[in-house]
PDB file of N, CA and C in Angstrom:
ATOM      1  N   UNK A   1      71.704 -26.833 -76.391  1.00  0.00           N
ATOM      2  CA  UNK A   1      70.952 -26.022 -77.336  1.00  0.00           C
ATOM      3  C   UNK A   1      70.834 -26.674 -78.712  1.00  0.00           C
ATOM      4  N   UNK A   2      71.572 -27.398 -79.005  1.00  0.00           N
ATOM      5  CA  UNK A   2      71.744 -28.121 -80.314  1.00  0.00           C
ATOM      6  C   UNK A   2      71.042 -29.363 -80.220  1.00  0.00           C
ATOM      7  N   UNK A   3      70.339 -29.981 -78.985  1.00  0.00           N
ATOM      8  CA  UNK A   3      69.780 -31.121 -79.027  1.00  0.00           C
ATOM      9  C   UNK A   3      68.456 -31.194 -80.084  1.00  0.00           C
ATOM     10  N   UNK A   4      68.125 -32.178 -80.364  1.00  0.00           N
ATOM     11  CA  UNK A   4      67.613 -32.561 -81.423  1.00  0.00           C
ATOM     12  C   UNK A   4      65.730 -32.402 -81.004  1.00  0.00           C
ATOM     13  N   UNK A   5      64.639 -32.062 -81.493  1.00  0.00           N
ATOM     14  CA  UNK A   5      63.649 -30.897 -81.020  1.00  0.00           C
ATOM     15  C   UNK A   5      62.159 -31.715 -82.169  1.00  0.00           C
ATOM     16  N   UNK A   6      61.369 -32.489 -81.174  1.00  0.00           N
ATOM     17  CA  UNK A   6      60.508 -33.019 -82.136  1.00  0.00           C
ATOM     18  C   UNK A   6      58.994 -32.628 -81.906  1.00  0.00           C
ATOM     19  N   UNK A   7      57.830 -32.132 -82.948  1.00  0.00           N
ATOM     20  CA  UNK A   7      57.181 -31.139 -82.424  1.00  0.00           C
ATOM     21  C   UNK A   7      56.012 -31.696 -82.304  1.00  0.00           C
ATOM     22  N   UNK A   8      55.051 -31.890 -81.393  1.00  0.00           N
ATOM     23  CA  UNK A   8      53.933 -32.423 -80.773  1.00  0.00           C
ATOM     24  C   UNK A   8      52.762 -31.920 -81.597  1.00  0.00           C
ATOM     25  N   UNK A   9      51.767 -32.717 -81.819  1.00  0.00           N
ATOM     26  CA  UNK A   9      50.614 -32.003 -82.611  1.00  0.00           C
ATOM     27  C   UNK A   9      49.283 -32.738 -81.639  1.00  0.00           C
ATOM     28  N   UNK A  10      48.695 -31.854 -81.506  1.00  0.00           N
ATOM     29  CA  UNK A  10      47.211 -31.919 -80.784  1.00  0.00           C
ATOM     30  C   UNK A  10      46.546 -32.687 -81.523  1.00  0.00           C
ATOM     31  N   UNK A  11      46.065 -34.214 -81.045  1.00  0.00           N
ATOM     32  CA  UNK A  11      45.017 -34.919 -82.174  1.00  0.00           C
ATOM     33  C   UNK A  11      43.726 -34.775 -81.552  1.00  0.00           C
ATOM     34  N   UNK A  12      43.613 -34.432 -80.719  1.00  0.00           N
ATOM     35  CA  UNK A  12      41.556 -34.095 -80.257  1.00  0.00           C
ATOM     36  C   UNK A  12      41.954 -33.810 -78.968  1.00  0.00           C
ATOM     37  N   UNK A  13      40.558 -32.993 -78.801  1.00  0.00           N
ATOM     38  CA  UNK A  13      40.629 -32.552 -77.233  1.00  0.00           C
ATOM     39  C   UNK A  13      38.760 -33.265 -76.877  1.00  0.00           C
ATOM     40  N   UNK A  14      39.088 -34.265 -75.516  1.00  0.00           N
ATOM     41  CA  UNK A  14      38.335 -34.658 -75.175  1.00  0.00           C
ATOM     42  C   UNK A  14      36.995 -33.801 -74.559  1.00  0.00           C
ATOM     43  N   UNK A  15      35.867 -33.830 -74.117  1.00  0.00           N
ATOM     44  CA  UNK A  15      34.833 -32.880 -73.987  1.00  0.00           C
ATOM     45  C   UNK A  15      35.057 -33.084 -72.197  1.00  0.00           C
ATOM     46  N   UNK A  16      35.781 -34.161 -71.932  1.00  0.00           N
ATOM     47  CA  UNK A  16      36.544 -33.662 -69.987  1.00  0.00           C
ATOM     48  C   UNK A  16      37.571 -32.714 -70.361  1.00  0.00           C
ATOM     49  N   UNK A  17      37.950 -32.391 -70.758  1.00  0.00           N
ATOM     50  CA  UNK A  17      39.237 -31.204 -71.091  1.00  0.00           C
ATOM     51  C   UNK A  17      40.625 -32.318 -71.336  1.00  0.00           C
ATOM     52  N   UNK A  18      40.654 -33.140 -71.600  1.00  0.00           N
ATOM     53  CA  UNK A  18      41.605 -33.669 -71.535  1.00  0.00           C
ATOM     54  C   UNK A  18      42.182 -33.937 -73.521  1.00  0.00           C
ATOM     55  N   UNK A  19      43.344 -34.052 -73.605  1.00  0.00           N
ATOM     56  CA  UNK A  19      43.748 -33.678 -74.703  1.00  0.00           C
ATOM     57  C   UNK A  19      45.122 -34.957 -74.982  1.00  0.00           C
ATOM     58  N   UNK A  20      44.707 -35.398 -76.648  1.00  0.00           N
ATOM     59  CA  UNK A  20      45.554 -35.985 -76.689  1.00  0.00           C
ATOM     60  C   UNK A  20      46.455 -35.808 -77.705  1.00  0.00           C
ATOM     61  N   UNK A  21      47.999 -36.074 -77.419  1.00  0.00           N
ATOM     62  CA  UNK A  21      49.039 -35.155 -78.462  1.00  0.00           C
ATOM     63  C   UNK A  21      49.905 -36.126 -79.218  1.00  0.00           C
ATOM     64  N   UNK A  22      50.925 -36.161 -80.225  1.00  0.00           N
ATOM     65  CA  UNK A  22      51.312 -36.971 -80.531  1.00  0.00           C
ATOM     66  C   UNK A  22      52.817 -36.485 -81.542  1.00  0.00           C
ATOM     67  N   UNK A  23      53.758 -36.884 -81.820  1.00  0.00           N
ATOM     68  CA  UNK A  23      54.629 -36.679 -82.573  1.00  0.00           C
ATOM     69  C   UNK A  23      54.869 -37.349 -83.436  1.00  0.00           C
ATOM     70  N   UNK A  24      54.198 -37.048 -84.867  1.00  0.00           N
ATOM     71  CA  UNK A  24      54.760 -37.378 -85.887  1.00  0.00           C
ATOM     72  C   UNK A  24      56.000 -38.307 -86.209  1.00  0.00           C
ATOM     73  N   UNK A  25      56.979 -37.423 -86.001  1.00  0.00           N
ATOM     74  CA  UNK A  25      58.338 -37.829 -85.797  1.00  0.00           C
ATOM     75  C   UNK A  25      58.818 -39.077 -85.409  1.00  0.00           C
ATOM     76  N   UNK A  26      58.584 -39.622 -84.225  1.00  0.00           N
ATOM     77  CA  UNK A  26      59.054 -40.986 -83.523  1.00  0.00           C
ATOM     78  C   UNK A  26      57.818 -41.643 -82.657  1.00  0.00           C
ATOM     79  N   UNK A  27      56.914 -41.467 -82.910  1.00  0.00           N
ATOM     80  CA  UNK A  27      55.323 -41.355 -82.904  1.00  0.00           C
ATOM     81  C   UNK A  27      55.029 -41.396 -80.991  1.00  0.00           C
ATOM     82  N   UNK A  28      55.766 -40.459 -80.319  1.00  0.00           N
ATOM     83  CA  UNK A  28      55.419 -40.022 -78.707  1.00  0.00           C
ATOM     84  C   UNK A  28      54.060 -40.093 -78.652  1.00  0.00           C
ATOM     85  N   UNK A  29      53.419 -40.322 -77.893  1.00  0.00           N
ATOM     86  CA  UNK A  29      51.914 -40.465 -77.532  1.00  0.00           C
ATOM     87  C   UNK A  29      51.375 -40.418 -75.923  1.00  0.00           C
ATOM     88  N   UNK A  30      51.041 -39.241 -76.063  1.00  0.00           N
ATOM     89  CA  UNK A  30      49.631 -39.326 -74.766  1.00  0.00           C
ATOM     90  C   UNK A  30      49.070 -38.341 -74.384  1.00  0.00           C
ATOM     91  N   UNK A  31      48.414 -38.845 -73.130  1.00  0.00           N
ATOM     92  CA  UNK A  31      46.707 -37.977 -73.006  1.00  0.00           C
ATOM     93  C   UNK A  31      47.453 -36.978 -71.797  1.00  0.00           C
ATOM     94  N   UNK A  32      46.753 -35.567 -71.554  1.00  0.00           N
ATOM     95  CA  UNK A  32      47.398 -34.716 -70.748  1.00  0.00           C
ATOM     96  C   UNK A  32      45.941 -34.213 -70.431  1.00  0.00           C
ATOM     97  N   UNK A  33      45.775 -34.174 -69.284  1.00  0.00           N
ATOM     98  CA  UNK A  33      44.532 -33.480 -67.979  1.00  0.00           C
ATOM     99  C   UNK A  33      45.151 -31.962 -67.529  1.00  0.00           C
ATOM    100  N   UNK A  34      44.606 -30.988 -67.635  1.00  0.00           N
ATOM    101  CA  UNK A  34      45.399 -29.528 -67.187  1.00  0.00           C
ATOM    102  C   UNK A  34      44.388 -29.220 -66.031  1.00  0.00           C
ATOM    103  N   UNK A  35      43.385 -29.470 -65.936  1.00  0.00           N
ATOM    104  CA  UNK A  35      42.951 -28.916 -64.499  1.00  0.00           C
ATOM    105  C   UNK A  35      41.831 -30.071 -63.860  1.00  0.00           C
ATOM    106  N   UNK A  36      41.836 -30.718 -62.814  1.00  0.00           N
ATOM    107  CA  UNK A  36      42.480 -29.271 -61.764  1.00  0.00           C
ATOM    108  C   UNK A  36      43.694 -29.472 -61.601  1.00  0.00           C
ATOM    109  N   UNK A  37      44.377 -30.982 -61.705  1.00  0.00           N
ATOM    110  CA  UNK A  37      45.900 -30.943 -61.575  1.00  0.00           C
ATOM    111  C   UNK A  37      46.182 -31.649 -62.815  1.00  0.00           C
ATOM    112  N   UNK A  38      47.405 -30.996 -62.721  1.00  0.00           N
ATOM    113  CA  UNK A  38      48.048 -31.502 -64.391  1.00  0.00           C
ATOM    114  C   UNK A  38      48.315 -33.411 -64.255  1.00  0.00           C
ATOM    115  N   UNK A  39      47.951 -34.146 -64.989  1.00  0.00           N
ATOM    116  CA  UNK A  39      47.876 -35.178 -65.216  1.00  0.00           C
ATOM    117  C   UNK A  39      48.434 -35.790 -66.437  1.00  0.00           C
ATOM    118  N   UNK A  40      49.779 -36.784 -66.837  1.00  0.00           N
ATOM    119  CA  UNK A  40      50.345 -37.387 -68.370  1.00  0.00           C
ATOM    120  C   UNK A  40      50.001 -38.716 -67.756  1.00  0.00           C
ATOM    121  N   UNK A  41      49.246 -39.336 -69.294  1.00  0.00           N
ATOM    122  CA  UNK A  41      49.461 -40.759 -69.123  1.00  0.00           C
ATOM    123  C   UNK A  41      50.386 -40.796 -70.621  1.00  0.00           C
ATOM    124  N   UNK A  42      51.204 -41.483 -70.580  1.00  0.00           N
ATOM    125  CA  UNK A  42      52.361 -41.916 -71.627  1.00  0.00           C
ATOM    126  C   UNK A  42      51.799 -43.329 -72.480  1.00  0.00           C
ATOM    127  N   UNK A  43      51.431 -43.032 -73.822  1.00  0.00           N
ATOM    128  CA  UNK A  43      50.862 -44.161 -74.559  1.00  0.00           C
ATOM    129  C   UNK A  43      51.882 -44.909 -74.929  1.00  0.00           C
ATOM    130  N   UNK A  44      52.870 -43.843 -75.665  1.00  0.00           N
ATOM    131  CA  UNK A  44      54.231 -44.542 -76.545  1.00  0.00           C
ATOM    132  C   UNK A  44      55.295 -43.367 -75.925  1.00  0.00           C
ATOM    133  N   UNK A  45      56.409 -44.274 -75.808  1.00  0.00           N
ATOM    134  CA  UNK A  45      57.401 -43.125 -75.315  1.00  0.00           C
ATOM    135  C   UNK A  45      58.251 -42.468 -76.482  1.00  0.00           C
ATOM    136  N   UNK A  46      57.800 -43.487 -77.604  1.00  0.00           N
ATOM    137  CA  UNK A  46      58.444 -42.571 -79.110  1.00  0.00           C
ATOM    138  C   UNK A  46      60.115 -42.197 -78.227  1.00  0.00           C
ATOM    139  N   UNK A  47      60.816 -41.197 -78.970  1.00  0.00           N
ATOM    140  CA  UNK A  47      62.379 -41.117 -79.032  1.00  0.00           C
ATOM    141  C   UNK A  47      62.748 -40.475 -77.692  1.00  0.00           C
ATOM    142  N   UNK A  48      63.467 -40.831 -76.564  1.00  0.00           N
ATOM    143  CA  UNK A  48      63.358 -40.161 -75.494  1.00  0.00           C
ATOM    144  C   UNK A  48      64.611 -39.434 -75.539  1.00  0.00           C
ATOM    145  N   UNK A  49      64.986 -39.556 -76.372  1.00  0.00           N
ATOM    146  CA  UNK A  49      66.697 -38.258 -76.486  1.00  0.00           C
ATOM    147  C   UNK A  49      66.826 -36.972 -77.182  1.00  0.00           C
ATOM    148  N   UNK A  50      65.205 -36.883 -77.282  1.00  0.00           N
ATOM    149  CA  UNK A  50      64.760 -35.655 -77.900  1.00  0.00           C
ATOM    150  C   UNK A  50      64.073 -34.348 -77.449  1.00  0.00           C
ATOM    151  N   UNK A  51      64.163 -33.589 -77.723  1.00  0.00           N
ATOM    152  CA  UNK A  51      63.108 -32.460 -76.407  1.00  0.00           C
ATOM    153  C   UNK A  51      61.808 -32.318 -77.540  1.00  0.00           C
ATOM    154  N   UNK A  52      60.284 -32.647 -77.150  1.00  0.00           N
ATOM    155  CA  UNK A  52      59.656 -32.632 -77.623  1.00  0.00           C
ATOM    156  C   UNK A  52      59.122 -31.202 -77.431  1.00  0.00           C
ATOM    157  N   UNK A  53      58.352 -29.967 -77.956  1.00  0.00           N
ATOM    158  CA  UNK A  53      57.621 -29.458 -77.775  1.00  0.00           C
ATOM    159  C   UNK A  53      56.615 -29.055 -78.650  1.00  0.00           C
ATOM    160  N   UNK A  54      55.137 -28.007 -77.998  1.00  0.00           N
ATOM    161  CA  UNK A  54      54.360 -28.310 -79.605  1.00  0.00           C
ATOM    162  C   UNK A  54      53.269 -27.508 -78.730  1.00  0.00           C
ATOM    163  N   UNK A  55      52.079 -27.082 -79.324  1.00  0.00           N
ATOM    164  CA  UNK A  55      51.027 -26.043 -78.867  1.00  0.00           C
ATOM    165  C   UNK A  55      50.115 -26.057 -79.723  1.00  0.00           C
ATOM    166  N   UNK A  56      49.031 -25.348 -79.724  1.00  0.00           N
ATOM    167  CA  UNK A  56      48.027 -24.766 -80.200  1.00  0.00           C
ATOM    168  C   UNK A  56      47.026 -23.344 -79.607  1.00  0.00           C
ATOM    169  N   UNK A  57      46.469 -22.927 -79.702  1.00  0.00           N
ATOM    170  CA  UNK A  57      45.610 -21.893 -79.479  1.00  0.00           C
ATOM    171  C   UNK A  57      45.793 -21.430 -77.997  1.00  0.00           C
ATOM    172  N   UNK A  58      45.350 -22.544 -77.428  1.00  0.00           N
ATOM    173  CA  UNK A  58      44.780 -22.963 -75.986  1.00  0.00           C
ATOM    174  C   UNK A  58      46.213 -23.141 -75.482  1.00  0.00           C
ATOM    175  N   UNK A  59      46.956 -23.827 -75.615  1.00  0.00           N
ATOM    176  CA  UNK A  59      48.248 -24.617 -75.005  1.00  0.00           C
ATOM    177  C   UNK A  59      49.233 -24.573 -75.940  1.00  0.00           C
ATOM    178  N   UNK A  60      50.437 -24.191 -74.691  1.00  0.00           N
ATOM    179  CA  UNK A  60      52.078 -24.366 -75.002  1.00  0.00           C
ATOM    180  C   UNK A  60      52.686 -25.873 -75.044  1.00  0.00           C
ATOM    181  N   UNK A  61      52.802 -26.267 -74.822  1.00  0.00           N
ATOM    182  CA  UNK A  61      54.190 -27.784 -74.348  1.00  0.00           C
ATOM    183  C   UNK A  61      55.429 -26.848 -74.583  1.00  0.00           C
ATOM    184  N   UNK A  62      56.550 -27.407 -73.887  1.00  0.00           N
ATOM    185  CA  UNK A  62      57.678 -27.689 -73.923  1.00  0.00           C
ATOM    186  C   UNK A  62      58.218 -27.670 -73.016  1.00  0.00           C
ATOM    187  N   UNK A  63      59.112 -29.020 -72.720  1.00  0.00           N
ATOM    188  CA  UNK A  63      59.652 -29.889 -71.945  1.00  0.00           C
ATOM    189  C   UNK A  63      60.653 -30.326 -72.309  1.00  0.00           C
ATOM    190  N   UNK A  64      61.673 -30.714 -71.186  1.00  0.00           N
ATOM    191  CA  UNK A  64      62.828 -31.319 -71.488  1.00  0.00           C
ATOM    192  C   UNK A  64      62.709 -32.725 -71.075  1.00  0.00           C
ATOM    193  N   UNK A  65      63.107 -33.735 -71.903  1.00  0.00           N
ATOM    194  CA  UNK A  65      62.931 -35.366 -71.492  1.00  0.00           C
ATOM    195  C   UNK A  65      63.235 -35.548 -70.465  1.00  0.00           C
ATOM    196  N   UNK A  66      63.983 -35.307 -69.450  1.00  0.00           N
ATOM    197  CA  UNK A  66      63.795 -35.550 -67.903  1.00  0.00           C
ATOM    198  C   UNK A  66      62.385 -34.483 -66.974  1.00  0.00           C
ATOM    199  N   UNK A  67      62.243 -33.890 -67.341  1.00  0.00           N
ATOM    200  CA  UNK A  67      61.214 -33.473 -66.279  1.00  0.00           C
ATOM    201  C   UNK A  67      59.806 -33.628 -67.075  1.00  0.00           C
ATOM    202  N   UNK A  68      59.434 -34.012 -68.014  1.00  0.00           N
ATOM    203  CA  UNK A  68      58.022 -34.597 -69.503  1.00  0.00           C
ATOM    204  C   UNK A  68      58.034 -35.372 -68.622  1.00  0.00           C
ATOM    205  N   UNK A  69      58.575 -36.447 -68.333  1.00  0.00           N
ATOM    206  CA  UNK A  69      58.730 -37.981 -67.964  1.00  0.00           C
ATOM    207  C   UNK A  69      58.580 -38.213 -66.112  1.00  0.00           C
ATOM    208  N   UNK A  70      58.817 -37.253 -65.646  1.00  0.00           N
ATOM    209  CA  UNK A  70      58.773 -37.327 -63.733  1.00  0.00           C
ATOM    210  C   UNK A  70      57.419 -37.754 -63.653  1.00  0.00           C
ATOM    211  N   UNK A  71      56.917 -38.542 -63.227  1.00  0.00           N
ATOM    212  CA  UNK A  71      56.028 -39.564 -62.575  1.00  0.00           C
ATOM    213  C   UNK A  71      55.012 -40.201 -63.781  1.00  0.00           C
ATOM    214  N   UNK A  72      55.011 -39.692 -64.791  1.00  0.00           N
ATOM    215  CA  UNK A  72      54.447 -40.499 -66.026  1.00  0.00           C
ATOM    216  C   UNK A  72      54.237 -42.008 -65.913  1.00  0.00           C
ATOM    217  N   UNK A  73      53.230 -42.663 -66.189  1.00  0.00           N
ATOM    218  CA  UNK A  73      52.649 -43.791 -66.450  1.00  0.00           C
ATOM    219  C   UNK A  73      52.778 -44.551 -68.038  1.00  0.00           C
ATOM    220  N   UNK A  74      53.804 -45.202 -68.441  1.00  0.00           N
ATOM    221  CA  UNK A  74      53.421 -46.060 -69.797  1.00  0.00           C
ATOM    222  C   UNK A  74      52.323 -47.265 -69.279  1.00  0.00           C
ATOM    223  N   UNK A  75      51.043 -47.154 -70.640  1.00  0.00           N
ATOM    224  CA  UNK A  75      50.422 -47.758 -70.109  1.00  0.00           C
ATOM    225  C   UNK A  75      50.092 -48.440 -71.615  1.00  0.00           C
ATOM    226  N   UNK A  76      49.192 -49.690 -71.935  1.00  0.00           N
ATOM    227  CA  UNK A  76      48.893 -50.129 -73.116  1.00  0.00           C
ATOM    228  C   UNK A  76      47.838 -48.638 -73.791  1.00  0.00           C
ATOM    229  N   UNK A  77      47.682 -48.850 -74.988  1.00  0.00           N
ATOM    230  CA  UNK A  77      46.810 -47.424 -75.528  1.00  0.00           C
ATOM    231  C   UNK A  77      45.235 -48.389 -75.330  1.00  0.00           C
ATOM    232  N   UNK A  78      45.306 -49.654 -75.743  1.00  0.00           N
ATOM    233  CA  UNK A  78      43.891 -50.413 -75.996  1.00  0.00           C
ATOM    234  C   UNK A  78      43.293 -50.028 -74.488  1.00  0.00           C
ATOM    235  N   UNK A  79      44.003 -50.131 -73.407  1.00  0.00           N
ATOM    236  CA  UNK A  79      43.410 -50.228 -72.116  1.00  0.00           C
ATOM    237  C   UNK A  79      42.990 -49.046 -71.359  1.00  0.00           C
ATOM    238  N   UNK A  80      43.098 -47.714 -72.621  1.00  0.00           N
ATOM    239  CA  UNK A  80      42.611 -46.360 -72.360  1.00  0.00           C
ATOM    240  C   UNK A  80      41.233 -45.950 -72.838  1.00  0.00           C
ATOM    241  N   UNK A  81      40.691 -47.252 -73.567  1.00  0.00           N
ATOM    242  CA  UNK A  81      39.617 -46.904 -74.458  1.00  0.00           C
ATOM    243  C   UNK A  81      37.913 -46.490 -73.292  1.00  0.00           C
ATOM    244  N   UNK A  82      38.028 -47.500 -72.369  1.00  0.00           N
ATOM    245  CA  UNK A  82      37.019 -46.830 -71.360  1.00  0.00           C
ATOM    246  C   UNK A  82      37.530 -45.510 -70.955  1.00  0.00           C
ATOM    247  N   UNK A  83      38.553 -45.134 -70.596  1.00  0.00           N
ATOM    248  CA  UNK A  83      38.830 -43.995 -69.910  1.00  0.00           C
ATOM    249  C   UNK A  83      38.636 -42.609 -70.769  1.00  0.00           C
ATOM    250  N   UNK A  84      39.091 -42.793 -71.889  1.00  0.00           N
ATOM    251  CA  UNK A  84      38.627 -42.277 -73.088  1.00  0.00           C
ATOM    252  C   UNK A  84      36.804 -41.743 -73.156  1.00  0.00           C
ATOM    253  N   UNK A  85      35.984 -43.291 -73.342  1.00  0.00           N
ATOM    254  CA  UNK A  85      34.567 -42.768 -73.661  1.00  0.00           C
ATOM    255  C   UNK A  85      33.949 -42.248 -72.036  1.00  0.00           C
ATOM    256  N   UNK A  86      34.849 -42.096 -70.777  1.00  0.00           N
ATOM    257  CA  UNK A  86      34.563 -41.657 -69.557  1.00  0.00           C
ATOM    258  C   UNK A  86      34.783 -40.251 -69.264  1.00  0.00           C
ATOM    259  N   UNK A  87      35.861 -39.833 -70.499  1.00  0.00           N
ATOM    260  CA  UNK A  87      36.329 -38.785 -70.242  1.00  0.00           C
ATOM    261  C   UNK A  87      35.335 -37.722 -71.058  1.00  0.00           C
ATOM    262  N   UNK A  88      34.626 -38.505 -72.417  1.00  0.00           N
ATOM    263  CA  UNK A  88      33.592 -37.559 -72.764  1.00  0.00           C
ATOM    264  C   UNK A  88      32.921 -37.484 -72.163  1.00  0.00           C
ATOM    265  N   UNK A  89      32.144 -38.113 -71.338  1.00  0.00           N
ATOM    266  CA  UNK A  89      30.650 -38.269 -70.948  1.00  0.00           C
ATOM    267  C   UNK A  89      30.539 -37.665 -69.638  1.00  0.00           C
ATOM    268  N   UNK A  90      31.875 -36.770 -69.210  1.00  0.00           N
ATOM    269  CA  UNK A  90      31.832 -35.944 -67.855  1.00  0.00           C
ATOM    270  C   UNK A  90      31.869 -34.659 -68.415  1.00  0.00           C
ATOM    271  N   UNK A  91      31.300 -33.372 -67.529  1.00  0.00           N
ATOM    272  CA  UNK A  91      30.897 -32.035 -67.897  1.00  0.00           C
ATOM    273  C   UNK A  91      31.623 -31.207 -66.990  1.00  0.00           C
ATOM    274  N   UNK A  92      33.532 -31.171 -67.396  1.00  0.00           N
ATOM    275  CA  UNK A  92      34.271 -30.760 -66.174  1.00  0.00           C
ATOM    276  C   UNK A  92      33.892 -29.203 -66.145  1.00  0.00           C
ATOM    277  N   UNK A  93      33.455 -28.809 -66.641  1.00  0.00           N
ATOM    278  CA  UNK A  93      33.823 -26.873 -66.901  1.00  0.00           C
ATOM    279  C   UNK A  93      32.612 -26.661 -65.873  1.00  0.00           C
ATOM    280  N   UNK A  94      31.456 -27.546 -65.760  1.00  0.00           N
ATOM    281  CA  UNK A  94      30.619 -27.380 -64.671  1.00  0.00           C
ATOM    282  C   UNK A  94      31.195 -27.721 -63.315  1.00  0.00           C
ATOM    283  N   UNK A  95      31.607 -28.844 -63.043  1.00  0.00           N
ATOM    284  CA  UNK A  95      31.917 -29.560 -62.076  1.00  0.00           C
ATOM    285  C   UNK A  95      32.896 -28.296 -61.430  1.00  0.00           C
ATOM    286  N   UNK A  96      33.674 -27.513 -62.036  1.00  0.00           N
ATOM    287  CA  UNK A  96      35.138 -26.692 -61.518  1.00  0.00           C
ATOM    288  C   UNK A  96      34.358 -25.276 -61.449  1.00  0.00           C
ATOM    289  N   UNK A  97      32.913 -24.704 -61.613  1.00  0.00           N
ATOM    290  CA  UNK A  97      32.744 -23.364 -61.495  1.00  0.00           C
ATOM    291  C   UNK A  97      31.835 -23.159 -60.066  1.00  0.00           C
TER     292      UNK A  97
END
């Protein structure tokens, strides 16, 4: 309960629904897909002895550093930049109704 608690802030939400978050703090980084299946790609793993959590309007986080991290991908951030301008240029809210 006393572990140390670092808080995630939403930096844009892509127009595929996909959203990317980040911590201030020890600068954690990455992109999160919520439907149709939840999807983390891990930019920066920032401080991993920390429990990150963090929200906005739309979305909760919070996670404990062992289960944030179960099948996560660290990947370079430069080598997200197509996936990025791919992720605008799709119209998921159609594609899922």
């Amino acid at each position: 309960m006393n572990q140390e608690r670092h808080e995630m802030h939403r930096v844009q939400k892509f127009n595929a629904g996909a959203e990317e978050w980040e911590c201030h703090e020890c600068g954690r980084h990455f992109i999160i897909l919520l439907e149709p299946n939840f999807q983390k790609v891990i930019l920066e793993k920032g401080n991993e002895n920390v429990i990150h959590f963090g929200g906005c309007a739309e979305l909760s986080l919070g996670f404990t550093q062992d289960s944030e991290d179960a099948g996560a991908e660290e990947i370079d951030e430069a080598s997200l930049e197509p996936v990025q301008r791919w992720l605008n240029t799709i119209d998921f809210e159609s594609l899922w109704k």
